[in-house]
C-alpha atoms as a PDB file:
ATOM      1  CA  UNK A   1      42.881 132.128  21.531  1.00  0.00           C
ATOM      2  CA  UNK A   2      46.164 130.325  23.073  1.00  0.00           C
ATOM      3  CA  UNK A   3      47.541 128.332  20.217  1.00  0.00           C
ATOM      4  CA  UNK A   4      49.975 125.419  20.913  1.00  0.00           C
ATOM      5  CA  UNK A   5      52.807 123.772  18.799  1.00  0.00           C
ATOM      6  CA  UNK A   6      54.812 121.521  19.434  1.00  0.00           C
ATOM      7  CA  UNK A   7      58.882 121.868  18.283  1.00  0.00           C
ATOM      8  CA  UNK A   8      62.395 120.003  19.271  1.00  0.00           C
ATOM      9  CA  UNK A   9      64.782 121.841  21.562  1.00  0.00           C
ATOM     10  CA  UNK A  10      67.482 121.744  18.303  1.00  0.00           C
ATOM     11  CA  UNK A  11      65.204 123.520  15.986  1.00  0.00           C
ATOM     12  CA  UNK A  12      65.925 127.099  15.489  1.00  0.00           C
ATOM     13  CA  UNK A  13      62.861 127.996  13.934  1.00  0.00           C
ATOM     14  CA  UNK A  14      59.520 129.265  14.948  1.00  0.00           C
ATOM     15  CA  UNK A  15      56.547 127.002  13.877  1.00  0.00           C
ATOM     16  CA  UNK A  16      54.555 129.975  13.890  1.00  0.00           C
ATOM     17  CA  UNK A  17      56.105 132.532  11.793  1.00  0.00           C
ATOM     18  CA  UNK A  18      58.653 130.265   9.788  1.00  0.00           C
ATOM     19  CA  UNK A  19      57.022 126.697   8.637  1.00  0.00           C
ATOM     20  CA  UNK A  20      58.494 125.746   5.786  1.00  0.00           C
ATOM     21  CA  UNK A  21      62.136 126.202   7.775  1.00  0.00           C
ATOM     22  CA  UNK A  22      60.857 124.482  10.583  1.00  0.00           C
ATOM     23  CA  UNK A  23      59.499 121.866   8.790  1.00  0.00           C
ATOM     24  CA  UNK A  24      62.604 121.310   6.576  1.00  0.00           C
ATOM     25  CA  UNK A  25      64.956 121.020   9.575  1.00  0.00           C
ATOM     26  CA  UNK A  26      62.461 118.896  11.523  1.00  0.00           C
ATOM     27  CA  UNK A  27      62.771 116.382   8.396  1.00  0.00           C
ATOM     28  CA  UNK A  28      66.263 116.845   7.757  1.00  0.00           C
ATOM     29  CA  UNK A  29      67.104 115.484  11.212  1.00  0.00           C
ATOM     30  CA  UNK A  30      65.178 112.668  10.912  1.00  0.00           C
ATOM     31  CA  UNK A  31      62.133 114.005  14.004  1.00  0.00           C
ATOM     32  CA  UNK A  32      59.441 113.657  11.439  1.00  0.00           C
ATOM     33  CA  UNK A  33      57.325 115.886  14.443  1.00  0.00           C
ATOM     34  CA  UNK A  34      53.859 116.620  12.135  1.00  0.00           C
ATOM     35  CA  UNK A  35      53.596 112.899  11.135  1.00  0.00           C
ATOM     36  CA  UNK A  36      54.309 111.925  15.143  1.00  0.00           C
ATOM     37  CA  UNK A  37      51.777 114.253  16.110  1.00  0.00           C
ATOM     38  CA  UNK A  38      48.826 113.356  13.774  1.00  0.00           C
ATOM     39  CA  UNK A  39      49.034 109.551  15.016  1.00  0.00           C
ATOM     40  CA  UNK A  40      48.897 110.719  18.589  1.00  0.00           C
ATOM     41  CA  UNK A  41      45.881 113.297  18.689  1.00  0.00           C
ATOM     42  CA  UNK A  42      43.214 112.035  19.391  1.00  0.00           C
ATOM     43  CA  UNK A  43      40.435 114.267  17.058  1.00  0.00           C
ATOM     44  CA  UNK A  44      37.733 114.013  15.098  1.00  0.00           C
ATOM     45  CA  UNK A  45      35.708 116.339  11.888  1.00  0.00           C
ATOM     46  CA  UNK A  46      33.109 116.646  14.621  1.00  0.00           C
ATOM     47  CA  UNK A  47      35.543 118.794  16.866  1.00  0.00           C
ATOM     48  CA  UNK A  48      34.806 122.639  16.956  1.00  0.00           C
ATOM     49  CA  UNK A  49      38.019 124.440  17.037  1.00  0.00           C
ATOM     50  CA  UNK A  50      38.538 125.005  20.853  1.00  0.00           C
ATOM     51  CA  UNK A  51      37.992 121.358  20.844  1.00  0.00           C
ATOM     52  CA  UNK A  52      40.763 120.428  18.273  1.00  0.00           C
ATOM     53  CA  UNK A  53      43.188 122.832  20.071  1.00  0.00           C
ATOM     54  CA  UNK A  54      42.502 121.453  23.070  1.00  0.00           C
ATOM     55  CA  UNK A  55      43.289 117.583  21.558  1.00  0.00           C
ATOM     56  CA  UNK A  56      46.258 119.202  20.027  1.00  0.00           C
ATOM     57  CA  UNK A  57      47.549 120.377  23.301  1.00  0.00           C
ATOM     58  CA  UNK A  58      47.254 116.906  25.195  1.00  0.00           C
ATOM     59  CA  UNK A  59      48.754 114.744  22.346  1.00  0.00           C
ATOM     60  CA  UNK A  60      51.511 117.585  23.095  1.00  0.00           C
ATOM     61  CA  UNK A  61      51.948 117.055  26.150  1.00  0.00           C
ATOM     62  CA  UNK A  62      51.973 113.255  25.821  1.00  0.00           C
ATOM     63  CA  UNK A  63      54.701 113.481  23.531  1.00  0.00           C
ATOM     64  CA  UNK A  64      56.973 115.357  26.232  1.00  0.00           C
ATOM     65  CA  UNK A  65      56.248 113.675  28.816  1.00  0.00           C
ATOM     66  CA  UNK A  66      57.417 110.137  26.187  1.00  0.00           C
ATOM     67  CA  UNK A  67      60.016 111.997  25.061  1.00  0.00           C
ATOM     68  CA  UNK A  68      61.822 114.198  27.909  1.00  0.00           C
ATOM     69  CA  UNK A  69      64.532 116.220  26.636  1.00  0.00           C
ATOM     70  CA  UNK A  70      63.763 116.290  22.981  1.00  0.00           C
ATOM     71  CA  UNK A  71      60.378 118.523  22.462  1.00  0.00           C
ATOM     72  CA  UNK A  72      59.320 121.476  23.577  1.00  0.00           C
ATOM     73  CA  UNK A  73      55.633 123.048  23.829  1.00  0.00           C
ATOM     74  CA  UNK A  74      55.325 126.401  22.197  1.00  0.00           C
ATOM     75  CA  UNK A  75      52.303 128.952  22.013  1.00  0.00           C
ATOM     76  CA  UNK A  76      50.443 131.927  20.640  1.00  0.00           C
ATOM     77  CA  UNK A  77      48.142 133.722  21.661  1.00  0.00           C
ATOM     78  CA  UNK A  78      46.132 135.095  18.783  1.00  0.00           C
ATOM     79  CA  UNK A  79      43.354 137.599  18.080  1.00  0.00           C
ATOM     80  CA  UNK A  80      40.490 136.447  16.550  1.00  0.00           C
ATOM     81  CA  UNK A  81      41.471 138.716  13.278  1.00  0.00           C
ATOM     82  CA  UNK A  82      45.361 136.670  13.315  1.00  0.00           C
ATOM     83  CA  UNK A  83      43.750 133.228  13.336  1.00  0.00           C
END
């Protein structure tokens, strides 16, 4: 499954494999990315997973195409046994 994240150009760390970094630096410099991203997707409890990645993806993309030359998409592609 093809997981996407969403990250700043600036930020040297992988959302994947180093959160807490990521997440520290994205605060630090004000981007406050997690907090953008949950009033922007567009989800609900009903949503399977596919479904939720798929909302996850388009808020994404709305907030590069709002915000050119700041974000950046990311992804993973994960086995079933990684996720």
């Amino acid at each position: 499954m093809l997981i996407t994240r969403i990250t700043t150009l600036d930020n040297p760390y992988d959302p994947f494999s180093q959160f807490d970094e990521w997440y520290a630096y994205d605060e630090q410099k004000g981007y406050h990315t997690c907090e953008y991203l949950g009033r922007v997707t567009r989800t609900s409890n009903a949503f399977g997973e596919l479904d939720d990645n798929a909302a996850t993806a388009t808020a994404i993309d709305e907030i590069i195409r709002l915000n050119p030359g700041i974000y950046k998409r990311v992804t993973k592609d994960y086995t079933e046994d990684e996720a």
